[in-house]
Structure formats: C-alpha cells, structure tokens
C-alpha atoms as a PDB file:
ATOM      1  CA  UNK A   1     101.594 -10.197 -19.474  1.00  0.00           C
ATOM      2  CA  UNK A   2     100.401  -9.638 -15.956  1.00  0.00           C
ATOM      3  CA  UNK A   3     103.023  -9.192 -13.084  1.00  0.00           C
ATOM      4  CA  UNK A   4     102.691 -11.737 -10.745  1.00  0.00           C
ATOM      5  CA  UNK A   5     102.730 -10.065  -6.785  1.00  0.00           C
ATOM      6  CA  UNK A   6     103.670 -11.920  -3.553  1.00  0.00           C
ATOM      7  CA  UNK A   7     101.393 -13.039  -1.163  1.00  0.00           C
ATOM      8  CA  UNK A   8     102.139 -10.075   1.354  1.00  0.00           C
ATOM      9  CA  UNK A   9     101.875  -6.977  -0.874  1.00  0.00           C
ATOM     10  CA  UNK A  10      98.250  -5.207  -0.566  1.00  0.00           C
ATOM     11  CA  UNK A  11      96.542  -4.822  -4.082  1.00  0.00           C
ATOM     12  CA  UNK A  12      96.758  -1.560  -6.094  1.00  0.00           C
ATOM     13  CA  UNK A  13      94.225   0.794  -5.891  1.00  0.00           C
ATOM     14  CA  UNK A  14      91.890   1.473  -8.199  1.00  0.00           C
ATOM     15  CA  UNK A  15      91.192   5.140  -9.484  1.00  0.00           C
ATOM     16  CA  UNK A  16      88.050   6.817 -10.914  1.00  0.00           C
ATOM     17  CA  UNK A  17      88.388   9.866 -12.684  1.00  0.00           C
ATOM     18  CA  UNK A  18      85.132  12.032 -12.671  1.00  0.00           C
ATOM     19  CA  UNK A  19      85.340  14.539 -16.114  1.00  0.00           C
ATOM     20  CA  UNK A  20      82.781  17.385 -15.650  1.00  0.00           C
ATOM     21  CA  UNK A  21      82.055  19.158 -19.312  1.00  0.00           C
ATOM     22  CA  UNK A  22      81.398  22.731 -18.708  1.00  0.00           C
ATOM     23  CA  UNK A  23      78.815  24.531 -21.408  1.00  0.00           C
ATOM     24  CA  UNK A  24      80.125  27.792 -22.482  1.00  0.00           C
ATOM     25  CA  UNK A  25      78.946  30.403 -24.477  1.00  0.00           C
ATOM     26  CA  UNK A  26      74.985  31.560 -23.233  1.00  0.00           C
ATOM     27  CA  UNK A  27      72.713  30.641 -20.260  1.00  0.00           C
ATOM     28  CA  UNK A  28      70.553  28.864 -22.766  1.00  0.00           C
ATOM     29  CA  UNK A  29      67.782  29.662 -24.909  1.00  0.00           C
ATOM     30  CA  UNK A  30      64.676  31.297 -23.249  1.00  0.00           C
ATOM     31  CA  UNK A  31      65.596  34.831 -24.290  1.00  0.00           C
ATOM     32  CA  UNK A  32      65.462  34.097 -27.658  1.00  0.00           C
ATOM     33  CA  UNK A  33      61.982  33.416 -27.236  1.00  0.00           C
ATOM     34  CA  UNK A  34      61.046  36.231 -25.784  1.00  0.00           C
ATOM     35  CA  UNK A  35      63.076  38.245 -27.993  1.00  0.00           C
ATOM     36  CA  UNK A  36      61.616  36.240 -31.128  1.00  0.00           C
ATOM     37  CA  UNK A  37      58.111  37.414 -30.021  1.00  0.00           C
ATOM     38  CA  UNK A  38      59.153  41.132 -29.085  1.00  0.00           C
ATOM     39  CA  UNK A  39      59.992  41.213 -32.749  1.00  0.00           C
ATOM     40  CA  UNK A  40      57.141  40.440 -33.911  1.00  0.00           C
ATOM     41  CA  UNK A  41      54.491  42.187 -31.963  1.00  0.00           C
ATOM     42  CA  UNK A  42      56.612  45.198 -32.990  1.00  0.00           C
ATOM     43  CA  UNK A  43      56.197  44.324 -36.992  1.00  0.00           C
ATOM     44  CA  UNK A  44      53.146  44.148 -35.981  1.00  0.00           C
ATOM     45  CA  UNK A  45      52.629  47.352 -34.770  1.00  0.00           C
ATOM     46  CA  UNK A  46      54.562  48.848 -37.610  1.00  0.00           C
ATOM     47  CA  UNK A  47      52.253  46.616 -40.252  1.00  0.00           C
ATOM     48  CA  UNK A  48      49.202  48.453 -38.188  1.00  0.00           C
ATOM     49  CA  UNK A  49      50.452  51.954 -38.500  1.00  0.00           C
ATOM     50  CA  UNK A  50      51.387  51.107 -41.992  1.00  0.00           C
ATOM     51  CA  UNK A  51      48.032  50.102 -42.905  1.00  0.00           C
ATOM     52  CA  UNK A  52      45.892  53.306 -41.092  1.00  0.00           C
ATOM     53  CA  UNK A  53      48.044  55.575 -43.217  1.00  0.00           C
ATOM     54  CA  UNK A  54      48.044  53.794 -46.152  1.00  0.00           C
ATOM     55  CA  UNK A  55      44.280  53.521 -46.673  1.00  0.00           C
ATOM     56  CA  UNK A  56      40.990  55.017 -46.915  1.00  0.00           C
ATOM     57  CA  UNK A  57      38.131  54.742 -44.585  1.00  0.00           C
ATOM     58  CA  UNK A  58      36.039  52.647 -46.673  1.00  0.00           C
ATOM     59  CA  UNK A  59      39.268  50.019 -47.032  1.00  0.00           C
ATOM     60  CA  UNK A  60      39.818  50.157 -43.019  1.00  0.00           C
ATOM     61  CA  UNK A  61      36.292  49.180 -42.828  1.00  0.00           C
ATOM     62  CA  UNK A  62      36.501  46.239 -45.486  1.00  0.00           C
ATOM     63  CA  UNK A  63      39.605  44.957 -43.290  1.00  0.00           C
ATOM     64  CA  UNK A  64      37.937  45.554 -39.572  1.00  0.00           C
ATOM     65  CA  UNK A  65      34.910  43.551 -41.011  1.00  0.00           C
ATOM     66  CA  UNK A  66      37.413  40.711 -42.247  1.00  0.00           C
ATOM     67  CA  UNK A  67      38.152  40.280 -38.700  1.00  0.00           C
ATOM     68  CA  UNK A  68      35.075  40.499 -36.817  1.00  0.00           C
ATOM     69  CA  UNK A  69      33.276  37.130 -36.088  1.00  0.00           C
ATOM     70  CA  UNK A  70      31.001  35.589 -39.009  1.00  0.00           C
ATOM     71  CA  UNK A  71      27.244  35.872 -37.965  1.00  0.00           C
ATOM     72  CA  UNK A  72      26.518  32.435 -38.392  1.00  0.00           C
ATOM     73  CA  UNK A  73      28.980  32.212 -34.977  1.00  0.00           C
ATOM     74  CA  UNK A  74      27.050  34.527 -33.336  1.00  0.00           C
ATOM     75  CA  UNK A  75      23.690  33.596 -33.858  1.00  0.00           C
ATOM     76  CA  UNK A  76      24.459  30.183 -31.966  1.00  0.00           C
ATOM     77  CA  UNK A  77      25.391  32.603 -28.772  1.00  0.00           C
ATOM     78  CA  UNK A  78      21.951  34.522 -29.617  1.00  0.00           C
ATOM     79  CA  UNK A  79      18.153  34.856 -29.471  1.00  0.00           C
ATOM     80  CA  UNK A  80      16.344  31.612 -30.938  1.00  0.00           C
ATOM     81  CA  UNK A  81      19.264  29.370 -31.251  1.00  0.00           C
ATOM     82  CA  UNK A  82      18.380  27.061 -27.857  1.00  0.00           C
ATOM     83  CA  UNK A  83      15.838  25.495 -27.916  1.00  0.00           C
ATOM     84  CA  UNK A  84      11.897  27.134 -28.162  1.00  0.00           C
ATOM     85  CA  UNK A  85      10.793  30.167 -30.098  1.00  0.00           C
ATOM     86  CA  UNK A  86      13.617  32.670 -28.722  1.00  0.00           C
ATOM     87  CA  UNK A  87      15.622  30.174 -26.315  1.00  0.00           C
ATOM     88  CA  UNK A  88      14.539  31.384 -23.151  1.00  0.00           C
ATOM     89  CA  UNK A  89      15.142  35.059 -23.959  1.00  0.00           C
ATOM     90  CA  UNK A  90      12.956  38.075 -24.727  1.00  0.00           C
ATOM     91  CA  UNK A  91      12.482  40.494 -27.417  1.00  0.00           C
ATOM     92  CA  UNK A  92      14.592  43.101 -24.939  1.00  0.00           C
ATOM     93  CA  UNK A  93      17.672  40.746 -24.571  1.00  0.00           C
ATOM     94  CA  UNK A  94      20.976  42.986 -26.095  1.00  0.00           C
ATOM     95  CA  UNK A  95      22.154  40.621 -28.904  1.00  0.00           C
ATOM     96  CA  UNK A  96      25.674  39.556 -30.186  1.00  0.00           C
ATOM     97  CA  UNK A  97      25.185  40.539 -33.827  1.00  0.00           C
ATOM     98  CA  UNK A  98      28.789  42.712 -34.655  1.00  0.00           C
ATOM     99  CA  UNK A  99      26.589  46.000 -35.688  1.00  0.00           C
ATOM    100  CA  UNK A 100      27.561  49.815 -34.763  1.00  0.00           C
ATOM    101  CA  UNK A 101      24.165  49.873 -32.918  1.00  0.00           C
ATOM    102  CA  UNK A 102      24.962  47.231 -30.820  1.00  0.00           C
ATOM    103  CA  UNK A 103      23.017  46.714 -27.219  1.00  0.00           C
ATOM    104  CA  UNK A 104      25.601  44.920 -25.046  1.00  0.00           C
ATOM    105  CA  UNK A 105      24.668  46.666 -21.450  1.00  0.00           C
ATOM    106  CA  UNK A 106      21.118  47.211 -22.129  1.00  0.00           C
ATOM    107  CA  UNK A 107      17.752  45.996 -22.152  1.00  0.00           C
ATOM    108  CA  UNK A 108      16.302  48.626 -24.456  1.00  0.00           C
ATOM    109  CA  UNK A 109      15.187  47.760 -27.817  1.00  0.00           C
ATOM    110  CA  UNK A 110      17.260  49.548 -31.011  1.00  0.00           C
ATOM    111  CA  UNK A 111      15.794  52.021 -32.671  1.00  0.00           C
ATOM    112  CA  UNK A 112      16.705  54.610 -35.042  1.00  0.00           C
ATOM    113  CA  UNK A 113      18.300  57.659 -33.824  1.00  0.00           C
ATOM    114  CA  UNK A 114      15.888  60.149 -35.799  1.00  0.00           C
ATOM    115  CA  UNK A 115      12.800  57.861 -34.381  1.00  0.00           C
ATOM    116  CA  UNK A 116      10.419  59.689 -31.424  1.00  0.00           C
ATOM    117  CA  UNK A 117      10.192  57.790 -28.497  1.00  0.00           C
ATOM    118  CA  UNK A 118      11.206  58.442 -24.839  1.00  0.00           C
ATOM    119  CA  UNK A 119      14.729  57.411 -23.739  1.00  0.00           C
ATOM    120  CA  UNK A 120      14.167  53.172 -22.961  1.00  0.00           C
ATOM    121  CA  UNK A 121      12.859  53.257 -26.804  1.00  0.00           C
ATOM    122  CA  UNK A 122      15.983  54.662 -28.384  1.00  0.00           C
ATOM    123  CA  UNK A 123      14.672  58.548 -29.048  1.00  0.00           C
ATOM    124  CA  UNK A 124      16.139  60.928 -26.757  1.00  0.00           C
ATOM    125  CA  UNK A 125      14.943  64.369 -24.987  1.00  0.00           C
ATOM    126  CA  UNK A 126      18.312  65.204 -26.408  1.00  0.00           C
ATOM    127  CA  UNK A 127      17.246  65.506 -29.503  1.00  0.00           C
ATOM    128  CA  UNK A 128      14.881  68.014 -28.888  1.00  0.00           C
ATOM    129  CA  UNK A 129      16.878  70.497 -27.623  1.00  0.00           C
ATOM    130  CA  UNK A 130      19.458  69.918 -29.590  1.00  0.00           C
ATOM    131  CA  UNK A 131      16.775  71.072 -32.340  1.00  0.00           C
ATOM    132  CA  UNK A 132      16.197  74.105 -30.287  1.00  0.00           C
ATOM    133  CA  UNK A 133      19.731  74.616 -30.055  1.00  0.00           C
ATOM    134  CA  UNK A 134      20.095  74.500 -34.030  1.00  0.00           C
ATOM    135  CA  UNK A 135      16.588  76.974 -33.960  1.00  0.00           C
ATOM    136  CA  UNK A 136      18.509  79.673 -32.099  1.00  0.00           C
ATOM    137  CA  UNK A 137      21.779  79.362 -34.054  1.00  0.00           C
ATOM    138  CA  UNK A 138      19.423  79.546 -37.557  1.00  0.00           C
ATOM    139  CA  UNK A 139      17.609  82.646 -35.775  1.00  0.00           C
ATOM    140  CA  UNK A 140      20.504  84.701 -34.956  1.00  0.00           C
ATOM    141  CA  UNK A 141      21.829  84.664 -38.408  1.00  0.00           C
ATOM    142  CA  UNK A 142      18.467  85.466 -40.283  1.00  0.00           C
ATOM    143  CA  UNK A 143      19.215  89.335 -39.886  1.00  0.00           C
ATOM    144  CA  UNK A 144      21.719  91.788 -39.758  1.00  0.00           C
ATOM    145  CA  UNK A 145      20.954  93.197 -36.433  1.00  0.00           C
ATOM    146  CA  UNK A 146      20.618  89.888 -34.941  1.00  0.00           C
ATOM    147  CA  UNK A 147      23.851  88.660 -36.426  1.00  0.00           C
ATOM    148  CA  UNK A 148      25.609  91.714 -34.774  1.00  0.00           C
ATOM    149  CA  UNK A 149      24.358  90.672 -31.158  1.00  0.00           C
ATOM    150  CA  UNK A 150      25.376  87.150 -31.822  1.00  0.00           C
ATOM    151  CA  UNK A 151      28.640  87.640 -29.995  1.00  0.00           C
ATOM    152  CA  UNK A 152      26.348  88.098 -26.814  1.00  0.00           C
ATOM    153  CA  UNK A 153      25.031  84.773 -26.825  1.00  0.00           C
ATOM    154  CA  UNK A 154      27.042  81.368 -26.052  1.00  0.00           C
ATOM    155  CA  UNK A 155      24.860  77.864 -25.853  1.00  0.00           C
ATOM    156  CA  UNK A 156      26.727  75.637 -23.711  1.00  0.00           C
ATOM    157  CA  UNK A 157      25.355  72.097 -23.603  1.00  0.00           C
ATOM    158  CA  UNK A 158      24.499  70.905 -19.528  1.00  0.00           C
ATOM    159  CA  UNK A 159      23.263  67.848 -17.462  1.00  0.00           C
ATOM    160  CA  UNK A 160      19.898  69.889 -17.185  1.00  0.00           C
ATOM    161  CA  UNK A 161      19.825  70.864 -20.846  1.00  0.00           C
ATOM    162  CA  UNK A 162      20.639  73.702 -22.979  1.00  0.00           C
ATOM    163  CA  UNK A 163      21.883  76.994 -21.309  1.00  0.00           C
ATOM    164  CA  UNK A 164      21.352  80.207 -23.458  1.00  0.00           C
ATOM    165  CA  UNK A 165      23.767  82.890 -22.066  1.00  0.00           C
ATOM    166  CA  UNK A 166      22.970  86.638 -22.951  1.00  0.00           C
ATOM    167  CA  UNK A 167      26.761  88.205 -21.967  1.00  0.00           C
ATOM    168  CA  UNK A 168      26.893  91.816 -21.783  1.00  0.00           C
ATOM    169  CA  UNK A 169      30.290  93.642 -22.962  1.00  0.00           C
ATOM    170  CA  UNK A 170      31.877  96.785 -22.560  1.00  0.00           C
ATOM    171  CA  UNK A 171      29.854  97.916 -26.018  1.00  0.00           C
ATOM    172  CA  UNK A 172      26.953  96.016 -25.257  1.00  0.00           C
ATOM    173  CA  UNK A 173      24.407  95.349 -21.940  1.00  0.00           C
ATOM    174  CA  UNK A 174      21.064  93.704 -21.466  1.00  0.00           C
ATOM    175  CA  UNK A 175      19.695  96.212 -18.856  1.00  0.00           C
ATOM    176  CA  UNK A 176      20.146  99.930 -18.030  1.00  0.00           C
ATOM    177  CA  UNK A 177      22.206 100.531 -16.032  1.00  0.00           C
ATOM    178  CA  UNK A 178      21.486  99.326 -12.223  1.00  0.00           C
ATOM    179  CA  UNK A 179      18.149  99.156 -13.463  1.00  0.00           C
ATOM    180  CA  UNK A 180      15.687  95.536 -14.621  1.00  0.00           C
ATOM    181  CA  UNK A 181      14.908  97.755 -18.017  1.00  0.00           C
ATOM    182  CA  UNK A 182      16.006  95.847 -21.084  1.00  0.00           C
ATOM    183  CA  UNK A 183      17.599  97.698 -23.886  1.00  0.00           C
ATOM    184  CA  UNK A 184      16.464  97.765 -26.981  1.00  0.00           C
ATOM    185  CA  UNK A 185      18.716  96.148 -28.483  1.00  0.00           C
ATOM    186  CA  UNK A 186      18.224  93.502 -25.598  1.00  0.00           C
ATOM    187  CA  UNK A 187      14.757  93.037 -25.784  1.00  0.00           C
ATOM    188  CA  UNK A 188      15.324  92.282 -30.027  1.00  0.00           C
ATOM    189  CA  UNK A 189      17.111  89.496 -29.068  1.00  0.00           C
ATOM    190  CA  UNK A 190      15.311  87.916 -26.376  1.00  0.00           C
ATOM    191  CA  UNK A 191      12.377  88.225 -28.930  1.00  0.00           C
ATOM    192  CA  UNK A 192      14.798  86.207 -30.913  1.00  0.00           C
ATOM    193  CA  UNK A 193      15.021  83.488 -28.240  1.00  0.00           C
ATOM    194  CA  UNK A 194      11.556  83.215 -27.911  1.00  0.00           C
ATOM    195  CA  UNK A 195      10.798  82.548 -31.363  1.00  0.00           C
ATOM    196  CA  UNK A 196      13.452  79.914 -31.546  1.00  0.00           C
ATOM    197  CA  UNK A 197      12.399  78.105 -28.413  1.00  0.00           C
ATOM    198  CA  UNK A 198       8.358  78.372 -28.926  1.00  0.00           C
ATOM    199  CA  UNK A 199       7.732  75.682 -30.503  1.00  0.00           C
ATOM    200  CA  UNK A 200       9.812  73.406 -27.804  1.00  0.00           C
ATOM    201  CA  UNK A 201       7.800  71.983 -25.048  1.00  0.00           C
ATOM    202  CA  UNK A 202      10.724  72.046 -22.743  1.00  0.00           C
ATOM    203  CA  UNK A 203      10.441  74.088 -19.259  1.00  0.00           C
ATOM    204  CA  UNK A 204      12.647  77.059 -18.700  1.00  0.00           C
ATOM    205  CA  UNK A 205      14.632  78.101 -15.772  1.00  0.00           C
ATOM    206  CA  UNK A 206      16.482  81.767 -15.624  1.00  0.00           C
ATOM    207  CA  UNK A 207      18.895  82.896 -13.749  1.00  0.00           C
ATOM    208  CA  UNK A 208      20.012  86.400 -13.372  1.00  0.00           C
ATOM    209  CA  UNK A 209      23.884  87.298 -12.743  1.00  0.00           C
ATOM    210  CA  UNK A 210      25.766  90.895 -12.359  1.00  0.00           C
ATOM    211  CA  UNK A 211      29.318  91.383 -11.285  1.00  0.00           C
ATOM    212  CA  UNK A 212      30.444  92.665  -8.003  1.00  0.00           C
ATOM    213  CA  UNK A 213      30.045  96.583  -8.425  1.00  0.00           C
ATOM    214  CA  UNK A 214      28.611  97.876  -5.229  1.00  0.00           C
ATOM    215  CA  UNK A 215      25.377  99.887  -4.936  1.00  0.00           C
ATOM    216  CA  UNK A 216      25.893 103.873  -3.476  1.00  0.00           C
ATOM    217  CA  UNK A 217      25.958 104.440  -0.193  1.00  0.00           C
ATOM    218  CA  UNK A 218      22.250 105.275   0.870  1.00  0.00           C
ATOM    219  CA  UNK A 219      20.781 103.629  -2.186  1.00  0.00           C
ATOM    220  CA  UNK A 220      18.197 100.896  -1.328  1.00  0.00           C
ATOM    221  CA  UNK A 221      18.731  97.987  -3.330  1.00  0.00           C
ATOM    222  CA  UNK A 222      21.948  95.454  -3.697  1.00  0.00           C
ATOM    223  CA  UNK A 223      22.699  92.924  -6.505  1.00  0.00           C
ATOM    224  CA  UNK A 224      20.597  90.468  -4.967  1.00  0.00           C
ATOM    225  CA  UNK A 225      17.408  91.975  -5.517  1.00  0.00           C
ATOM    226  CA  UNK A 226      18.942  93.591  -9.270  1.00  0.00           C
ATOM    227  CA  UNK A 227      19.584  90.033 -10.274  1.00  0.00           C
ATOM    228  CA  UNK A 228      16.551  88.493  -9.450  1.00  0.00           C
ATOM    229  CA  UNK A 229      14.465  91.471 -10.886  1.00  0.00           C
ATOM    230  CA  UNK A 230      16.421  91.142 -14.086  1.00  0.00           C
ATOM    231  CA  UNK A 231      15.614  87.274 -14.441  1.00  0.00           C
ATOM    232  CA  UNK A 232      11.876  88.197 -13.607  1.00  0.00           C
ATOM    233  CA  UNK A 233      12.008  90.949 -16.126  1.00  0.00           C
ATOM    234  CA  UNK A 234      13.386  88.675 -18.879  1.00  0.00           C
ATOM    235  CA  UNK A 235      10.731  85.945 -18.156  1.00  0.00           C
ATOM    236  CA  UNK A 236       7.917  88.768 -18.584  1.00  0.00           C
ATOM    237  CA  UNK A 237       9.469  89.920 -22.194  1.00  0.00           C
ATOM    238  CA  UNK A 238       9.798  85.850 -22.878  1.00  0.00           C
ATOM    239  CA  UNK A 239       5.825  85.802 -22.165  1.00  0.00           C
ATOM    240  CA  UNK A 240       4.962  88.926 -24.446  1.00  0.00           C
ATOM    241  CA  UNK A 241       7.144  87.391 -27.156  1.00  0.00           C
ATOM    242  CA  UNK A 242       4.923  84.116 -26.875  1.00  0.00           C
ATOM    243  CA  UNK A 243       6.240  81.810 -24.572  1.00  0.00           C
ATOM    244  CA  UNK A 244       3.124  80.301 -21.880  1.00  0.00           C
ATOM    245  CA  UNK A 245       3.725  81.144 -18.387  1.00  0.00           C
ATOM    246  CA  UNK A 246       3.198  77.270 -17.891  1.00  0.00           C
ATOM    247  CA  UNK A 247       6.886  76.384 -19.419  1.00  0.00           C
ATOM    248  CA  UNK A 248       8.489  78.530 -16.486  1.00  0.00           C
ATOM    249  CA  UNK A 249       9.937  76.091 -13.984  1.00  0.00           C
ATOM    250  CA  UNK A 250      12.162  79.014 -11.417  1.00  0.00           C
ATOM    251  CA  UNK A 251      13.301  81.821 -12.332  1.00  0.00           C
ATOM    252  CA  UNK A 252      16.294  83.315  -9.542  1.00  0.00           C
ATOM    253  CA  UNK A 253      19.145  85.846  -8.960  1.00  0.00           C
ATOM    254  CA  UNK A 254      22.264  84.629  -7.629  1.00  0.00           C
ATOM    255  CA  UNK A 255      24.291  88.137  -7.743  1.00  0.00           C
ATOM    256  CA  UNK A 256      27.981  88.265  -8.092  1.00  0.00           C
ATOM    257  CA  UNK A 257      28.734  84.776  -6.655  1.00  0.00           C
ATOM    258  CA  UNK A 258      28.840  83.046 -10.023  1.00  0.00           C
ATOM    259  CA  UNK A 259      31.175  84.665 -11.785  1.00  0.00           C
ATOM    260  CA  UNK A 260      31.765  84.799 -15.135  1.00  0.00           C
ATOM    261  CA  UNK A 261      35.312  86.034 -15.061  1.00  0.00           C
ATOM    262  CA  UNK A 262      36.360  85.281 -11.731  1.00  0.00           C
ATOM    263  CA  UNK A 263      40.149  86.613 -11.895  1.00  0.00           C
ATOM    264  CA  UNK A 264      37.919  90.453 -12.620  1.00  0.00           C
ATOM    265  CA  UNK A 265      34.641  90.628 -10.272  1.00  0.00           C
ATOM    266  CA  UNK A 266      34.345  93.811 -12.062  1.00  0.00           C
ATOM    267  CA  UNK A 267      34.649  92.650 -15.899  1.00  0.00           C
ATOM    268  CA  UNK A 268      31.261  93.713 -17.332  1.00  0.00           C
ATOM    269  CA  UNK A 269      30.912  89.688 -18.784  1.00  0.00           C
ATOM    270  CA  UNK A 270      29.902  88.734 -15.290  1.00  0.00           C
ATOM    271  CA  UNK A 271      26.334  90.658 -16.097  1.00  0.00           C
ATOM    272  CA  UNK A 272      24.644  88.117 -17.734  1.00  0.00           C
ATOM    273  CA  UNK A 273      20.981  86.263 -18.061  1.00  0.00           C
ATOM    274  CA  UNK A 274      21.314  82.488 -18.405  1.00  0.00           C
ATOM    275  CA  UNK A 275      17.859  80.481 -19.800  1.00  0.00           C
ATOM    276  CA  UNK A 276      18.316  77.154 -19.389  1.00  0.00           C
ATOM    277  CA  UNK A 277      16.224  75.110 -21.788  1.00  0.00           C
ATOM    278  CA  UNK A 278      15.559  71.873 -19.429  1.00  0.00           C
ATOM    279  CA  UNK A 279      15.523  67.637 -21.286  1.00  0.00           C
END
C-alpha cells in the first residue's frame, strides 16, 4: 500500500545501479589459433621426415608424382590449347608439362643430353671435353709406367675448359733442372696427353709455371724466360706426338706469380705445365 506524502515534501530519488561483469580467465581465443596451426605444420614436418626415411627412391617418386599437377591441367596453360594450330606460340616456347627436362627460362628446344648439337639445341661443348677428360683418365691407367706418373697430373674442370696440370714433386720433375729439356719420364707422359686429346678438336692453351728459386748471380736467364721456354717446349713434344700446330691458341710463362703452394714459394709443386683444353 503506497504511503501517501504531503504536498511540500520533494519526491524520492530514483537510483540506477550500473553492474559491469568482468571476464576472467584468458585474453580470448586468437592464440589458440595460432597455436592450433603451429601444431600442425610441425606434424607435418615430422610426417615428412618420417616418410624420406621410411622409403625408397622409387616410392618417393610414386608420392612426388601424386602431387604434381595432372597434365590435362597443364595442357590448358600450354602450346595448342587457345585457339589456332599452337595458340599463338612457337615450336621454341618452354612448356608447362611437370617433366625433369623441363624448359621454364628458355627458348631452346629439348633434346637429349647424349644428342650432338651446339649449345641452343641441347648438346653441349661440355660434353666433349668431358670425353677428353674421361680419354686421359682411361690413358693413364693403361700401363704401369703411366699409372706411376699419375700422381703428377690433376684435371680440374674451368670456365675455359679442361685444365691438365703436370705437377712436379720432390721425386719427380718435368724438365732438367733450370733447363726447357723434358725428362724422360716427362716426355712419356705428355705423349700420353697427346694421344688422349688427338682426336678432340678443341684448341689448346699452355702455360708454363716454376716456383720462386732465383737464378745465380751472373747467369743470364730468370724464370720468366724458363717458364715460357718450358710451355714452348711442351707444345713442340705435343706436335711430334700428333697434335696440328693449328689447335694451339697461346702458349705463355707466367713465372712464380701463380703459385701453386703459396704459403712455400719454394715447394717444388709450384713447377708445373698447365694445358688447358678450351669448350
């Protein structure tokens, strides 16, 4: 029953009480996500090195090949699927078919590795020397003797081509000494060379090298003129052993700056004869 008020007194006043509820516990959810997904990338990762352990080449293969795109896919994106014979492209155009030969970058046709052609037709100059390279490895091991002074030679694979050094050693050197005479046992294997690298079409460079012994006083002569006599000397035994003068591109001696063994200037290994088989 509601109390009745005079006239005079002012109304009540009226109160509004404001409750705030206060989350606890986490500051939401958005790390689980992330964490969720760190998770599994890592079982993936595990399920990956699982899987490269776990099987054989072949089976790796099977499963990349699962993976790849289907060729009917790619033949929309390729040659002959627009409109007209090839769609606007040429024979030349790289293609998108998911093979190990594959041309992405280039305009050159595939070929066949062991095909001849010149390098925009997919043979390779490479491949000739590295058949000379093979020809001089056979060669030193067909006899006794040369098998012996195969320590002296190391092939080292360049940007010009195929570099044939002949290293002497404390038991072994290419010339008398301070002199442009080969050795015997020198001149046997530059014969060897040459009958390795004759049939090869390539051009030949030398280059003469001896380490950093000085010449006695009052003797005319210095390492320059010694290594450049010893490159000339090799190039004339090349030529008696068959080689045409015509496959000679420079011969020249560089001395002692082109060490061999740079911490010893004096190490015999720094006399050497370098033929450099050019692509």
């Amino acid at each position: 029953m509601a109390t009745k008020r005079g006239k005079n007194e002012p109304p009540r006043p009226i109160i509004v009480k404001k409750i705030t509820v206060v989350e606890g516990g986490h500051h939401g959810g958005a790390w689980k996500v992330a964490y969720a997904d760190f998770v599994t990338a890592m079982m993936a990762f595990f399920l990956l090195l699982w899987i490269l352990g776990a099987t054989t080449e072949k089976q790796r293969k099977g499963i990349a090949d699962y993976f790849t795109p289907t060729l009917v896919k790619n033949k929309e994106l390729s040659a002959g699927s627009a409109a007209g014979l090839l769609g606007g492209s040429s024979l030349t155009d790289s293609d998108d078919y998911p093979h190990r030969a594959g041309q992405t970058g280039t305009k050159s046709l595939t070929i066949p590795r062991d095909a001849t052609g010149g390098p925009k037709e997919g043979g390779s100059k490479v491949k000739r020397t590295t058949r000379s390279k093979m020809a001089i490895e056979e060669k030193l091991r067909s006899t006794r003797q040369l098998r012996a002074l195969a320590k002296q030679v190391r092939l080292v694979d360049t940007t010009l081509g195929v570099r044939i050094d002949l290293v002497d050693d404390a038991d072994f050197s290419m010339f008398r000494l301070g002199t442009t005479v080969l050795t015997p046992e020198a001149a046997e294997l530059v014969g060897a060379i040459a009958e390795a690298v004759g049939p090869d079409e390539g051009q030949l460079t030398i280059r003469g090298h001896t380490d950093a012994l000085p010449y006695k006083a009052g003797t005319q002569g210095n390492n320059w003129s010694l290594s450049a006599g010893r490159a000339e000397s090799t190039r004339q035994a090349l030529i008696r052993d068959g080689i045409p003068e015509t496959r000679f591109k420079r011969i020249e001696g560089v001395a002692d700056t082109e060490l061999l063994i740079p911490t010893d200037p004096h190490d015999p290994r720094n006399r050497r004869i370098s033929i450099t088989l050019l692509d």
